[in-house]
PDB file of N, CA and C in Angstrom:
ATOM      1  N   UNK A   1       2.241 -45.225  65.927  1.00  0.00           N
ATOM      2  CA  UNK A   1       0.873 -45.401  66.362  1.00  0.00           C
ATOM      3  C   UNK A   1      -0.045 -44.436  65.613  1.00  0.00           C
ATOM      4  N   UNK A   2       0.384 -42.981  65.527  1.00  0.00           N
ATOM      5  CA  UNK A   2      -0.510 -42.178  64.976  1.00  0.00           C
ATOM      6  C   UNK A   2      -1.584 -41.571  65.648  1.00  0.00           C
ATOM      7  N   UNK A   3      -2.690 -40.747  64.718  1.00  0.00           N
ATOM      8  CA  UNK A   3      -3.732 -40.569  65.767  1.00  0.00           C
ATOM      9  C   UNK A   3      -4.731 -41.162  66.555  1.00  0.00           C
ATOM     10  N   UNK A   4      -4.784 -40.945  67.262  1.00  0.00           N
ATOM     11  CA  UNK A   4      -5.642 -41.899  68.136  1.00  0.00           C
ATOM     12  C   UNK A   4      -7.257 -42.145  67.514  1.00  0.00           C
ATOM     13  N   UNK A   5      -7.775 -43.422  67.798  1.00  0.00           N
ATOM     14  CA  UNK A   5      -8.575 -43.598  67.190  1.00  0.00           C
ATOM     15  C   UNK A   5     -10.148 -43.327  67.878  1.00  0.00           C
ATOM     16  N   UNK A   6      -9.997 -42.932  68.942  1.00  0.00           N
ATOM     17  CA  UNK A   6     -10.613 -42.144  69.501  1.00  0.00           C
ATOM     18  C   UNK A   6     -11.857 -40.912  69.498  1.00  0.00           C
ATOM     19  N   UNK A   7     -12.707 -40.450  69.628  1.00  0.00           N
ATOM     20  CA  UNK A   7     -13.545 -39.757  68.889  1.00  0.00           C
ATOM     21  C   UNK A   7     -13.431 -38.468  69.913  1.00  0.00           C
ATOM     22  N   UNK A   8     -13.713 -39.092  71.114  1.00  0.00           N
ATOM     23  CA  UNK A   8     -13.260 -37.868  72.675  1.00  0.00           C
ATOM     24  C   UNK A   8     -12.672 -36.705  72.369  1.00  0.00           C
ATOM     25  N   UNK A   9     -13.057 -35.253  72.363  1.00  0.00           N
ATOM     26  CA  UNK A   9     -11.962 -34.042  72.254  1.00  0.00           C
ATOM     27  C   UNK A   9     -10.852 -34.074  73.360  1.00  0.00           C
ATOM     28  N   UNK A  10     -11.005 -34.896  74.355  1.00  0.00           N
ATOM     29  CA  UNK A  10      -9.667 -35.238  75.886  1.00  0.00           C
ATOM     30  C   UNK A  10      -9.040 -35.798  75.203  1.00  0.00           C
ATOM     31  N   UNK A  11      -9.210 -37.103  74.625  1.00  0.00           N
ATOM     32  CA  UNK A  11      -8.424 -37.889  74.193  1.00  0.00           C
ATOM     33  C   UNK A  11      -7.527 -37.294  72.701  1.00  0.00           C
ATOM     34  N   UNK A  12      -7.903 -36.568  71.582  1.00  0.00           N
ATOM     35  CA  UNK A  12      -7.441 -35.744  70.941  1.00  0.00           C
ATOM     36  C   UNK A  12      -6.387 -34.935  70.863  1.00  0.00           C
ATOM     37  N   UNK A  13      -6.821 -33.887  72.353  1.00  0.00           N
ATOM     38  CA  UNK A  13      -6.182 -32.807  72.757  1.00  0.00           C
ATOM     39  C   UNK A  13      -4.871 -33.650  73.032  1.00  0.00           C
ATOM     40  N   UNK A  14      -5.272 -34.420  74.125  1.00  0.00           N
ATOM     41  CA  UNK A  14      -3.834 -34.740  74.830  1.00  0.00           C
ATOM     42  C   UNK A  14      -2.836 -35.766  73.982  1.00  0.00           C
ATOM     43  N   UNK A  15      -3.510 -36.063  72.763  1.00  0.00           N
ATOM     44  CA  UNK A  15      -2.651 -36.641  71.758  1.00  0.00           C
ATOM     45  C   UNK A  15      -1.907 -35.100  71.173  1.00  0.00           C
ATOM     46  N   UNK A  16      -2.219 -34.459  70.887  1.00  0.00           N
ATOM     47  CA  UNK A  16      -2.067 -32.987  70.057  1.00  0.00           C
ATOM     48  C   UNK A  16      -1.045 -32.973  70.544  1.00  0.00           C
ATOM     49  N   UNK A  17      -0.956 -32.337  72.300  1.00  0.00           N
ATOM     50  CA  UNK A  17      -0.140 -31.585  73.334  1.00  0.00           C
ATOM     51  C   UNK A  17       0.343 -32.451  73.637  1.00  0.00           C
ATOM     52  N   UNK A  18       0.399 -33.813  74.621  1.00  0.00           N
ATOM     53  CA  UNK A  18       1.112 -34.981  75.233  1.00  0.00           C
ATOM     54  C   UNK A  18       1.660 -35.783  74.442  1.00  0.00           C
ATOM     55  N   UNK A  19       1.252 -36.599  73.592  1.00  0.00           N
ATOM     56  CA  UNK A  19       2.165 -37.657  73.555  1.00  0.00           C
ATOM     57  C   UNK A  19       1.866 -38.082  72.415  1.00  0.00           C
ATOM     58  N   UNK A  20       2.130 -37.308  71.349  1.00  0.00           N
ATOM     59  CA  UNK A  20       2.753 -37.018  69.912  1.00  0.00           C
ATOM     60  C   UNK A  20       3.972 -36.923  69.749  1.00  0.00           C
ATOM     61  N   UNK A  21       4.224 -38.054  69.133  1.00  0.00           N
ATOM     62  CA  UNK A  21       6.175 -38.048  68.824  1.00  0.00           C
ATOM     63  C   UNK A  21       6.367 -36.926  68.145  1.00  0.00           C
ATOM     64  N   UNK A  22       7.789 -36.792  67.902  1.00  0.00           N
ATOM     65  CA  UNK A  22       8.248 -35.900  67.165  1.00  0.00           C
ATOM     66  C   UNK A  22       8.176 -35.698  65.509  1.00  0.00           C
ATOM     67  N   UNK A  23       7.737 -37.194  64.993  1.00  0.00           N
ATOM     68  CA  UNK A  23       7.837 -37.516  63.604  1.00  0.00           C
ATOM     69  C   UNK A  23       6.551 -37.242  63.175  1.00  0.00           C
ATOM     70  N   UNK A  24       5.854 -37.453  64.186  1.00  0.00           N
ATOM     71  CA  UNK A  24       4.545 -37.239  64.130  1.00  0.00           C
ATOM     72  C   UNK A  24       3.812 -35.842  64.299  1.00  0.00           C
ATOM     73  N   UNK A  25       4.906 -34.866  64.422  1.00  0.00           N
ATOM     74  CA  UNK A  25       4.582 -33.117  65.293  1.00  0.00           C
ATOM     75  C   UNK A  25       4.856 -32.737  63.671  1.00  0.00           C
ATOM     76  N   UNK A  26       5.860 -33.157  63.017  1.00  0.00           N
ATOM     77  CA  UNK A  26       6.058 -32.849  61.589  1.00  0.00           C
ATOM     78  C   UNK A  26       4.936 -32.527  60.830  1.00  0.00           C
ATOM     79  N   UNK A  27       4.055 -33.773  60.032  1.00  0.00           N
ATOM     80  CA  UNK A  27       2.942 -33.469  59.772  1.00  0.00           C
ATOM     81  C   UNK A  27       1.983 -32.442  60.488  1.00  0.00           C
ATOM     82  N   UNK A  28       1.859 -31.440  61.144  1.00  0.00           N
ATOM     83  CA  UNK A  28       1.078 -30.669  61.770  1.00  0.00           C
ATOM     84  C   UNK A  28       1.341 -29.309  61.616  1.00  0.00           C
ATOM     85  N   UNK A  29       2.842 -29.211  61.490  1.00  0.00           N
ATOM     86  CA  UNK A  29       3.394 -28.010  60.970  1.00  0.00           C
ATOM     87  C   UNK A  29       3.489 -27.844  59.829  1.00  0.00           C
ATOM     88  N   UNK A  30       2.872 -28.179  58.614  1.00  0.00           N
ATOM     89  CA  UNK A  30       2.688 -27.982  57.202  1.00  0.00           C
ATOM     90  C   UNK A  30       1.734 -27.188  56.751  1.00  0.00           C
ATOM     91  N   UNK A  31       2.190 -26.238  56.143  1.00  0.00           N
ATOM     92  CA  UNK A  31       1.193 -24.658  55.769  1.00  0.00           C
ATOM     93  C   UNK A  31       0.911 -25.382  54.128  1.00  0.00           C
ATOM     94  N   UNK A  32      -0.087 -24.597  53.321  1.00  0.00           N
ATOM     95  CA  UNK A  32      -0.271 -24.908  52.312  1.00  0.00           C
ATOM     96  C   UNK A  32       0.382 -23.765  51.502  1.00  0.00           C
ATOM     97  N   UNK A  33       0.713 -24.059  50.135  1.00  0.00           N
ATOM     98  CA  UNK A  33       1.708 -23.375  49.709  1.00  0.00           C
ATOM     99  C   UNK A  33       0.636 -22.623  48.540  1.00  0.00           C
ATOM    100  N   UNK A  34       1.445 -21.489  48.185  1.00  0.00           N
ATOM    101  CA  UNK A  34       0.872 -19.924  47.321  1.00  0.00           C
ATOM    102  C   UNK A  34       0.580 -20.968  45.815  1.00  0.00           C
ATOM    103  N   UNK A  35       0.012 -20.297  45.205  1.00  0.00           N
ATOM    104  CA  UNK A  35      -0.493 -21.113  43.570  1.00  0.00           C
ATOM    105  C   UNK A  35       0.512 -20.971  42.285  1.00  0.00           C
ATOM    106  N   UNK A  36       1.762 -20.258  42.575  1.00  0.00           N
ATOM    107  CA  UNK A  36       2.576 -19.917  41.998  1.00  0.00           C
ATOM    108  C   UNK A  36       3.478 -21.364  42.129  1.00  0.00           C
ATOM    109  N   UNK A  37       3.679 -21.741  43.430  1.00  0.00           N
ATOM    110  CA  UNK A  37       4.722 -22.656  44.033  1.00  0.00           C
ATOM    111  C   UNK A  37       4.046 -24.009  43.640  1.00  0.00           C
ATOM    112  N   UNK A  38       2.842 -24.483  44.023  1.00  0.00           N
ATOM    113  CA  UNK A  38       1.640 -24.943  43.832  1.00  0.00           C
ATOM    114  C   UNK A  38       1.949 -25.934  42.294  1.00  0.00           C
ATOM    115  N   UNK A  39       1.919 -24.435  41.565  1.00  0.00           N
ATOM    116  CA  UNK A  39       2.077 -25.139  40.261  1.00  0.00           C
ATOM    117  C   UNK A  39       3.864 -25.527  39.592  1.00  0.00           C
ATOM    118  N   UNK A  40       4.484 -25.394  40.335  1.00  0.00           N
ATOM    119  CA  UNK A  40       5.716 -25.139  40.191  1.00  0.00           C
ATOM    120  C   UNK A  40       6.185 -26.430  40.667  1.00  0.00           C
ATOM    121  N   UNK A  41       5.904 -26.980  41.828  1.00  0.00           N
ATOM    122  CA  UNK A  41       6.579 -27.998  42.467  1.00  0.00           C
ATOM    123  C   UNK A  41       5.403 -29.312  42.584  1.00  0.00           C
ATOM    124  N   UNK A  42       4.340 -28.768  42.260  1.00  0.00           N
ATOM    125  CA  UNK A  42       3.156 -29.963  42.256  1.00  0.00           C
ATOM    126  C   UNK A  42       2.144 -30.494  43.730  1.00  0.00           C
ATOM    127  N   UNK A  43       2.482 -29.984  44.593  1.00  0.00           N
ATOM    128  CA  UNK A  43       2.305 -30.323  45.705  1.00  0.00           C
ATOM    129  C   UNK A  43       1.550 -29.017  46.688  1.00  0.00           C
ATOM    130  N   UNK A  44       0.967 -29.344  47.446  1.00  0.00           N
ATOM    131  CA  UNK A  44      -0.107 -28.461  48.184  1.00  0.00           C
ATOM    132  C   UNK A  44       0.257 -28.415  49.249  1.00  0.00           C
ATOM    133  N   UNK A  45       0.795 -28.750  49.996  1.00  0.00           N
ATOM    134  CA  UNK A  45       1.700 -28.462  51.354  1.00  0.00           C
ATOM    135  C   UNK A  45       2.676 -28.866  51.976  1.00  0.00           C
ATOM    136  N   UNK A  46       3.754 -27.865  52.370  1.00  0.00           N
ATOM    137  CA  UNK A  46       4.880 -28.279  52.825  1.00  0.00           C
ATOM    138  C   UNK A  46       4.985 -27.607  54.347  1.00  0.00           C
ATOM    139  N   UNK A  47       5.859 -28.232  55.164  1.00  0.00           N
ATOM    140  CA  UNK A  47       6.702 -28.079  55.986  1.00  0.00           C
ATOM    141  C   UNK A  47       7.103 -27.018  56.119  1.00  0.00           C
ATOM    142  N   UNK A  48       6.667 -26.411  57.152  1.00  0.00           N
ATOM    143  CA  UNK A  48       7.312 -24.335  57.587  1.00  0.00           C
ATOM    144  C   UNK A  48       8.653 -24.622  58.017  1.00  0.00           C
ATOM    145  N   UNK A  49       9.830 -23.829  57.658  1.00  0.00           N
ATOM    146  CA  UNK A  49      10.928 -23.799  58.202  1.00  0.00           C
ATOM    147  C   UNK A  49      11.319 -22.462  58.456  1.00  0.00           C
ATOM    148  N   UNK A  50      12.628 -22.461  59.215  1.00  0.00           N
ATOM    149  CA  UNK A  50      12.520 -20.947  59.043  1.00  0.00           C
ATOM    150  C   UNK A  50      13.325 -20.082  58.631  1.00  0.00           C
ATOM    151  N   UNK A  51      13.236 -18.559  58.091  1.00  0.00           N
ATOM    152  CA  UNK A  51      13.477 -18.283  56.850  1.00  0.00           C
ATOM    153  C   UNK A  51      12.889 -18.202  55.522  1.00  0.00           C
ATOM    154  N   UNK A  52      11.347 -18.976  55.963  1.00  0.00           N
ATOM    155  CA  UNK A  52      10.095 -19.009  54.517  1.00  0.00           C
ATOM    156  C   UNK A  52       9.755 -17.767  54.718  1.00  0.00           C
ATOM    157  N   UNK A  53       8.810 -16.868  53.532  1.00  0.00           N
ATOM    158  CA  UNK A  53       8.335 -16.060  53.747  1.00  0.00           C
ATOM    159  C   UNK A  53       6.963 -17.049  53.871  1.00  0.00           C
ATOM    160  N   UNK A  54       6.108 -16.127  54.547  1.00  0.00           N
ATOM    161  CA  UNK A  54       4.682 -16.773  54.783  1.00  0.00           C
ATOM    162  C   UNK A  54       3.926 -15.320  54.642  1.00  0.00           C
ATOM    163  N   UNK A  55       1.903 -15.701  53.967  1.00  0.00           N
ATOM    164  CA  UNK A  55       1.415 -15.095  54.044  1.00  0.00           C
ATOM    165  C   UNK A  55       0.171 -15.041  55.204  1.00  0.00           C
ATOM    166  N   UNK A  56      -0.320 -14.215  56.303  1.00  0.00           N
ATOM    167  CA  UNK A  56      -1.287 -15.246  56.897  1.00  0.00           C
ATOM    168  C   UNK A  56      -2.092 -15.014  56.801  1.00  0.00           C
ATOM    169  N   UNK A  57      -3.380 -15.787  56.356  1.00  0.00           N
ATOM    170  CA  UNK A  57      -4.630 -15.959  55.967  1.00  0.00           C
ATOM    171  C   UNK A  57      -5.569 -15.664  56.790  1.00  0.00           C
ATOM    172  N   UNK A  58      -5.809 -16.060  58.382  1.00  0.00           N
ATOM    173  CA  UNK A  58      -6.858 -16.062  58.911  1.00  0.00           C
ATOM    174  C   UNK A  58      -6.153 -15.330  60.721  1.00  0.00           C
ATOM    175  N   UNK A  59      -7.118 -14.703  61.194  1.00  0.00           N
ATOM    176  CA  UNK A  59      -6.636 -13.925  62.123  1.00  0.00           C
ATOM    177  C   UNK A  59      -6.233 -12.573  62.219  1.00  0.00           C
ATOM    178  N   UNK A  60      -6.168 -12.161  63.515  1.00  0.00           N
ATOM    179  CA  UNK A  60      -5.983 -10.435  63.793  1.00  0.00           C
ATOM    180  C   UNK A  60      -4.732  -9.988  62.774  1.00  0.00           C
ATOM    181  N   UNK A  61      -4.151 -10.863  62.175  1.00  0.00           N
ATOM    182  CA  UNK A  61      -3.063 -10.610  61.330  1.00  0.00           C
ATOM    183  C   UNK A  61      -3.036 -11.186  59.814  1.00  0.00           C
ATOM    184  N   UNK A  62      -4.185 -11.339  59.583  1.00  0.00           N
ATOM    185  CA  UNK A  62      -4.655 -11.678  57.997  1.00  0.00           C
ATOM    186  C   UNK A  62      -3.862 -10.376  56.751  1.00  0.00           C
ATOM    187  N   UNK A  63      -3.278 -11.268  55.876  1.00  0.00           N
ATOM    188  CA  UNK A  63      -3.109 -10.161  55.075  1.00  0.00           C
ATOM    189  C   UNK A  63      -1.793  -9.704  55.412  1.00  0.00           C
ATOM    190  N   UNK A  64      -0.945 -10.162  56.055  1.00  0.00           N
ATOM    191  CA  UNK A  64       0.566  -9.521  56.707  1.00  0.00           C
ATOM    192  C   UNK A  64       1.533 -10.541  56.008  1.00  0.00           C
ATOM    193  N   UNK A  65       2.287  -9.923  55.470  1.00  0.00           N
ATOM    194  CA  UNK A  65       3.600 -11.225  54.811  1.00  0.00           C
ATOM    195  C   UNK A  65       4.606 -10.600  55.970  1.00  0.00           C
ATOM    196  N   UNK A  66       5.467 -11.897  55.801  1.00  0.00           N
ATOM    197  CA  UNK A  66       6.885 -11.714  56.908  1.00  0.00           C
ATOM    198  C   UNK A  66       7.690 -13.014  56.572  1.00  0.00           C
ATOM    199  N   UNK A  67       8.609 -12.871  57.160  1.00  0.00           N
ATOM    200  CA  UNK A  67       9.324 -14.431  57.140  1.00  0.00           C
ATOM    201  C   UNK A  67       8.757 -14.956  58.471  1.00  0.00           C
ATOM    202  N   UNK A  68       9.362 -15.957  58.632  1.00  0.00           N
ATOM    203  CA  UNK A  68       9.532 -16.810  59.780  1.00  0.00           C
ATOM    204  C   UNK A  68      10.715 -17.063  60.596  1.00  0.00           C
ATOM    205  N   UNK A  69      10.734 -16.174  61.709  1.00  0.00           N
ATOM    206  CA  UNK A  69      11.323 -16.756  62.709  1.00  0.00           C
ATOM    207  C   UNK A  69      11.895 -17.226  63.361  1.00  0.00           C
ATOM    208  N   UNK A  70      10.785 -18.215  64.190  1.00  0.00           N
ATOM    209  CA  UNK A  70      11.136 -19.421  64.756  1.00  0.00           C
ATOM    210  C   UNK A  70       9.826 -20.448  64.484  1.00  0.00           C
ATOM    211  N   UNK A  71      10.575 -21.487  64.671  1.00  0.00           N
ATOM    212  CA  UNK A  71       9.350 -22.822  64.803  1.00  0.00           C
ATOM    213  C   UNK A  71       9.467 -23.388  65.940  1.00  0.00           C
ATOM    214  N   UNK A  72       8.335 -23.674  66.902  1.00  0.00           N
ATOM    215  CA  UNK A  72       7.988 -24.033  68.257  1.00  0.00           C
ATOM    216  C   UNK A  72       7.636 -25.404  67.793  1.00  0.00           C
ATOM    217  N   UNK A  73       8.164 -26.636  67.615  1.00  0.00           N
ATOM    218  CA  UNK A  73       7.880 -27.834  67.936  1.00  0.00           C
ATOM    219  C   UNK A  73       6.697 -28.585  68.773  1.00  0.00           C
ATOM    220  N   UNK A  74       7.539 -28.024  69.890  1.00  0.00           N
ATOM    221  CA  UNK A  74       6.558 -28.490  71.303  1.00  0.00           C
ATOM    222  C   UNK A  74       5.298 -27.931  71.312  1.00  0.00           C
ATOM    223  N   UNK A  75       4.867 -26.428  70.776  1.00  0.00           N
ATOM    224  CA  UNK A  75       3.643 -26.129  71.337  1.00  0.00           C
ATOM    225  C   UNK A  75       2.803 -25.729  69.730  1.00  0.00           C
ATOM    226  N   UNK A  76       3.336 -26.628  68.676  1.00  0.00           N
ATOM    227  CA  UNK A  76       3.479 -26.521  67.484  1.00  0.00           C
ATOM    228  C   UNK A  76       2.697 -25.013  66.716  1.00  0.00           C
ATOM    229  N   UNK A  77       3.911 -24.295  66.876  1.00  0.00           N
ATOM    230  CA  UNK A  77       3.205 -22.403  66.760  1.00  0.00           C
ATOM    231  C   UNK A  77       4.662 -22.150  66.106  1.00  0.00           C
ATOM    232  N   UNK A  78       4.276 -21.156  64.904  1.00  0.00           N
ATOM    233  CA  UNK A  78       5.723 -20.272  64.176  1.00  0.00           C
ATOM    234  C   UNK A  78       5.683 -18.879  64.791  1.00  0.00           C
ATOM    235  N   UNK A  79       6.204 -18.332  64.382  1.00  0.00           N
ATOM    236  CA  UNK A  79       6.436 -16.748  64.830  1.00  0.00           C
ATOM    237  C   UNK A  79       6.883 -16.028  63.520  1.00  0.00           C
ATOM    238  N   UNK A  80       6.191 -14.978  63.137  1.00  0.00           N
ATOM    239  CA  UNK A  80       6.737 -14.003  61.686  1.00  0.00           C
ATOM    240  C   UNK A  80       7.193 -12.875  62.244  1.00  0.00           C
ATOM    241  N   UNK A  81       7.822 -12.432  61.468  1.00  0.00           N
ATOM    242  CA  UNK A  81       8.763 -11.267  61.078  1.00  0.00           C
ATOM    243  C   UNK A  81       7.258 -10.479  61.460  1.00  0.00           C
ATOM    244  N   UNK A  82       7.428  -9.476  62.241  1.00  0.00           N
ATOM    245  CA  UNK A  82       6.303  -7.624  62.296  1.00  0.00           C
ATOM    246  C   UNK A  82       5.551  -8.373  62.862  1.00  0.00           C
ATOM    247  N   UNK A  83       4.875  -9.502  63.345  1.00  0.00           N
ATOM    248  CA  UNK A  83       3.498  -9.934  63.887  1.00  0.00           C
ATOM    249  C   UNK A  83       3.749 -10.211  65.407  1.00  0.00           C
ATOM    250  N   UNK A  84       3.595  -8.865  66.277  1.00  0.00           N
ATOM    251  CA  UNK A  84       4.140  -8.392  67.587  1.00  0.00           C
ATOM    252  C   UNK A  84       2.746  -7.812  67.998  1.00  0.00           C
ATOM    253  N   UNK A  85       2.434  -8.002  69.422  1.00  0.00           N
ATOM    254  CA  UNK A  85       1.991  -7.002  69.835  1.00  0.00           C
ATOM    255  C   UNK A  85       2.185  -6.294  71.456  1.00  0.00           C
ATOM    256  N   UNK A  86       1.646  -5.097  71.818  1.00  0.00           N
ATOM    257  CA  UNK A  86       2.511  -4.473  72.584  1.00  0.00           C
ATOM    258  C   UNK A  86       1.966  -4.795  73.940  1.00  0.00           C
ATOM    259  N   UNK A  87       2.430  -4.876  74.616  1.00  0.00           N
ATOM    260  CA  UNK A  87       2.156  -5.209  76.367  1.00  0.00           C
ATOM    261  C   UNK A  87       1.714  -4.017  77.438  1.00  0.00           C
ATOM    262  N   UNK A  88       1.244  -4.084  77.980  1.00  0.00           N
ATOM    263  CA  UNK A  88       0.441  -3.136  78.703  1.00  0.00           C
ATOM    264  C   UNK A  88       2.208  -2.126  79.364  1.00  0.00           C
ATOM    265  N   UNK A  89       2.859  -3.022  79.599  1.00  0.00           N
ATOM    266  CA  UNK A  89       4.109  -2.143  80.169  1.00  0.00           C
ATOM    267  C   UNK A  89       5.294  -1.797  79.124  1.00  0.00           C
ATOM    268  N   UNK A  90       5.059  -1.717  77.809  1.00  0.00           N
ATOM    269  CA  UNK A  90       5.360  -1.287  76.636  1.00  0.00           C
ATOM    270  C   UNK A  90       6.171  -2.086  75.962  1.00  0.00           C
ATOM    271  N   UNK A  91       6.204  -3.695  76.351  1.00  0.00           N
ATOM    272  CA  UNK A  91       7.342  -4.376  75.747  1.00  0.00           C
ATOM    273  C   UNK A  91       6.348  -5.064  74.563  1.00  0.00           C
ATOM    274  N   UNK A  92       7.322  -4.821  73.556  1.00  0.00           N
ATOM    275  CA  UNK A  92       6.972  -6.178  72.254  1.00  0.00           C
ATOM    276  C   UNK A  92       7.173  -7.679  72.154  1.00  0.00           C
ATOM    277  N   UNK A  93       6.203  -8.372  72.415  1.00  0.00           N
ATOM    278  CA  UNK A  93       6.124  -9.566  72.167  1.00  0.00           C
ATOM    279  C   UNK A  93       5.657  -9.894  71.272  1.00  0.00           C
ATOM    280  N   UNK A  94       6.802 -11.508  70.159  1.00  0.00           N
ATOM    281  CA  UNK A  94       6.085 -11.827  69.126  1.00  0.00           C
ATOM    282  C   UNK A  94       4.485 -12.379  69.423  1.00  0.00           C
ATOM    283  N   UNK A  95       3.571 -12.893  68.455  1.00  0.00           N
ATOM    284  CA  UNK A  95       2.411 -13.470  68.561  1.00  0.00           C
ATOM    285  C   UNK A  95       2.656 -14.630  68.084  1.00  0.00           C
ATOM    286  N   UNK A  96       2.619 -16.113  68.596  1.00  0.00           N
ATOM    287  CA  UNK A  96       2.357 -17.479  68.005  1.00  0.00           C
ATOM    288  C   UNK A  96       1.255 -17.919  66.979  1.00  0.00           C
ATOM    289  N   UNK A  97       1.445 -18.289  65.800  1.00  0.00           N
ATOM    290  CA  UNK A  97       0.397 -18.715  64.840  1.00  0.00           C
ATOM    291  C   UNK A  97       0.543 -19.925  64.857  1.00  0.00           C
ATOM    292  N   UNK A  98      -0.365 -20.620  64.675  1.00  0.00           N
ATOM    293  CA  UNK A  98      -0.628 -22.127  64.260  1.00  0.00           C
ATOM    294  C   UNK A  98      -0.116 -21.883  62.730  1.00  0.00           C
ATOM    295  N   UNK A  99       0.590 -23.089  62.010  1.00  0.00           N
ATOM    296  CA  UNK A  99       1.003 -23.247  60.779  1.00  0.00           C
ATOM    297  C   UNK A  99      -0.229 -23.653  59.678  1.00  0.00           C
ATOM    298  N   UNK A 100      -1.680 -23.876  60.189  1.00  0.00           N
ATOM    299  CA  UNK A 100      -2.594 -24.177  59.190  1.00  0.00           C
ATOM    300  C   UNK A 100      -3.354 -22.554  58.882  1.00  0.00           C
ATOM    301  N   UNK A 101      -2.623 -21.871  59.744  1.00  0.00           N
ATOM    302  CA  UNK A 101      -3.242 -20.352  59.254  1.00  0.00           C
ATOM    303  C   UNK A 101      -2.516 -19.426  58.467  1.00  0.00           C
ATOM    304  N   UNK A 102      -1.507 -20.366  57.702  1.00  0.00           N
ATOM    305  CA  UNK A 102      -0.713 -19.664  56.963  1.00  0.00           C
ATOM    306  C   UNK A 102      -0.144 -20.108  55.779  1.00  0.00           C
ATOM    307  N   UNK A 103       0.020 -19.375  54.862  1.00  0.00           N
ATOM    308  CA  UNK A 103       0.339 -19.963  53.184  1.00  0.00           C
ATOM    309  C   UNK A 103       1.922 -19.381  52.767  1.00  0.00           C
ATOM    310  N   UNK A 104       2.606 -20.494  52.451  1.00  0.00           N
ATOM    311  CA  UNK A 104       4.067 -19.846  52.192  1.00  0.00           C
ATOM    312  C   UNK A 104       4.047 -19.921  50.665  1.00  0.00           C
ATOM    313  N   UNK A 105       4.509 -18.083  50.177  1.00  0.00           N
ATOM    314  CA  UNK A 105       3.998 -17.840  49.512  1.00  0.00           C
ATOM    315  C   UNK A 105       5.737 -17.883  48.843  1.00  0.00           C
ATOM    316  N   UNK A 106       7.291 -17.744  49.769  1.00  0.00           N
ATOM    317  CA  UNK A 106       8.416 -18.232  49.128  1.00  0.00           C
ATOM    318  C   UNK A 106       9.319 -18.848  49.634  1.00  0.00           C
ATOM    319  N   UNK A 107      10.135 -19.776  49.637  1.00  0.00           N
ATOM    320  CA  UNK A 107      10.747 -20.736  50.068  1.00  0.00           C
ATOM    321  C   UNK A 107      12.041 -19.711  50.404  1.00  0.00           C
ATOM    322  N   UNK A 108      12.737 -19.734  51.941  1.00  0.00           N
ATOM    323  CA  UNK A 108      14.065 -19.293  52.390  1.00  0.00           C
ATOM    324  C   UNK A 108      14.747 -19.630  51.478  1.00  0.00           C
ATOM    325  N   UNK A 109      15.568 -20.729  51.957  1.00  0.00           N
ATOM    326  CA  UNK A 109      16.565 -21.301  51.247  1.00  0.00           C
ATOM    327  C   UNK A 109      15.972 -22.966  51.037  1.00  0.00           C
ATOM    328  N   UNK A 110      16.589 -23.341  49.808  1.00  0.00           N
ATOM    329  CA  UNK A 110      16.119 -24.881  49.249  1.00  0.00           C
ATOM    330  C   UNK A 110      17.327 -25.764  49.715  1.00  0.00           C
ATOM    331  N   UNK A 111      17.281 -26.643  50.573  1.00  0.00           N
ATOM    332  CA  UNK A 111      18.516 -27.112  51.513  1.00  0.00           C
ATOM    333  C   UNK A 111      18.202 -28.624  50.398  1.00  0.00           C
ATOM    334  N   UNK A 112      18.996 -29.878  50.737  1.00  0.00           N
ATOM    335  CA  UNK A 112      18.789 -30.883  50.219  1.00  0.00           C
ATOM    336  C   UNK A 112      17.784 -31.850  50.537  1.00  0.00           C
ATOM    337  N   UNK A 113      17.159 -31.503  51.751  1.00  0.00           N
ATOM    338  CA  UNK A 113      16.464 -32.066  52.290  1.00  0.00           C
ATOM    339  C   UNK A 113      15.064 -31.962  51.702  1.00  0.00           C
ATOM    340  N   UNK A 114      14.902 -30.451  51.749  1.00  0.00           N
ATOM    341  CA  UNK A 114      13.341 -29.918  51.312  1.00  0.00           C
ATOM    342  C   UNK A 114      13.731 -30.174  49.568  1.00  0.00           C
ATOM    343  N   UNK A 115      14.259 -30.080  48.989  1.00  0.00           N
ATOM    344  CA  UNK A 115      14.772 -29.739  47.583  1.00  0.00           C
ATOM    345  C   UNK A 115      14.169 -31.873  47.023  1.00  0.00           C
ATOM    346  N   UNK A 116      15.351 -32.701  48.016  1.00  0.00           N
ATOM    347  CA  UNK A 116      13.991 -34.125  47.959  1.00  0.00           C
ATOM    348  C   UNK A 116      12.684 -34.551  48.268  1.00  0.00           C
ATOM    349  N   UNK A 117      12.545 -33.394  49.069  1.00  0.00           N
ATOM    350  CA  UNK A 117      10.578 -33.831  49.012  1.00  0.00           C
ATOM    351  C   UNK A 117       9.839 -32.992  48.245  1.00  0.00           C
ATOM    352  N   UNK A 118       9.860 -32.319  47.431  1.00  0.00           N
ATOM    353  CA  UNK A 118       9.688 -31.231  46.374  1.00  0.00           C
ATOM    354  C   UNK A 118       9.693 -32.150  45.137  1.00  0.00           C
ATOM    355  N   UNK A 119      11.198 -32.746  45.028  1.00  0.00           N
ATOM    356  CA  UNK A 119      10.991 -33.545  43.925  1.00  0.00           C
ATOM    357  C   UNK A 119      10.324 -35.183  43.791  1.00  0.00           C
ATOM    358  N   UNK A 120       9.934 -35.547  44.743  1.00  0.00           N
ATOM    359  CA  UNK A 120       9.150 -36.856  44.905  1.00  0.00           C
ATOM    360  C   UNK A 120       7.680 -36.112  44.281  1.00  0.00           C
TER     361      UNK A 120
END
């Protein structure tokens, strides 16, 4: 079905959060990639996995490289390596980023999967 054709920010949202397949959560988690990679593989954005290093661009954490994590599907948010902050009762919790606020600047590992959409 895709996105809804809809103009409503209700109707949007609850496509975003509710009832967005899974094939469809894919496309959303795609960071745009560093100008090195860019020119290397031809393509302007891929798919966060984890184990990328990422750089992040926008936010209280602009300017921080780390790897990645984890990838949250459901509430479509990554988590980096050092991008924690501390809790009033002294525990560290990671911070969730959205994947359009971030540029992967090196690929973990090149599995067969990512290694065929690279080369298309």
């Amino acid at each position: 079905m895709g996105v809804p054709k809809s103009r409503q920010p209700r109707k949007q949202r609850r496509w975003l959060y509710k009832t967005s397949k899974l094939h469809e959560r894919h496309r959303l988690l795609h960071a745009t990639l560093s100008k090195d990679l860019r020119e290397k593989y031809g393509k302007r954005a891929v798919r966060v996995k984890k184990g990328d290093k990422v750089k992040i661009m926008r936010g209280q954490f602009a300017g921080h490289e780390g790897r990645v994590l984890e990838v949250d599907m459901k509430k479509c948010r990554i988590t980096v390596d050092g991008v924690t902050i501390t809790k009033a009762d002294g525990t560290e919790v990671a911070v969730p980023i959205h994947p359009s606020n971030v540029m992967i600047v090196d690929f973990g590992e090149v599995d067969d999967v990512r290694k065929k959409i690279l080369e298309r």
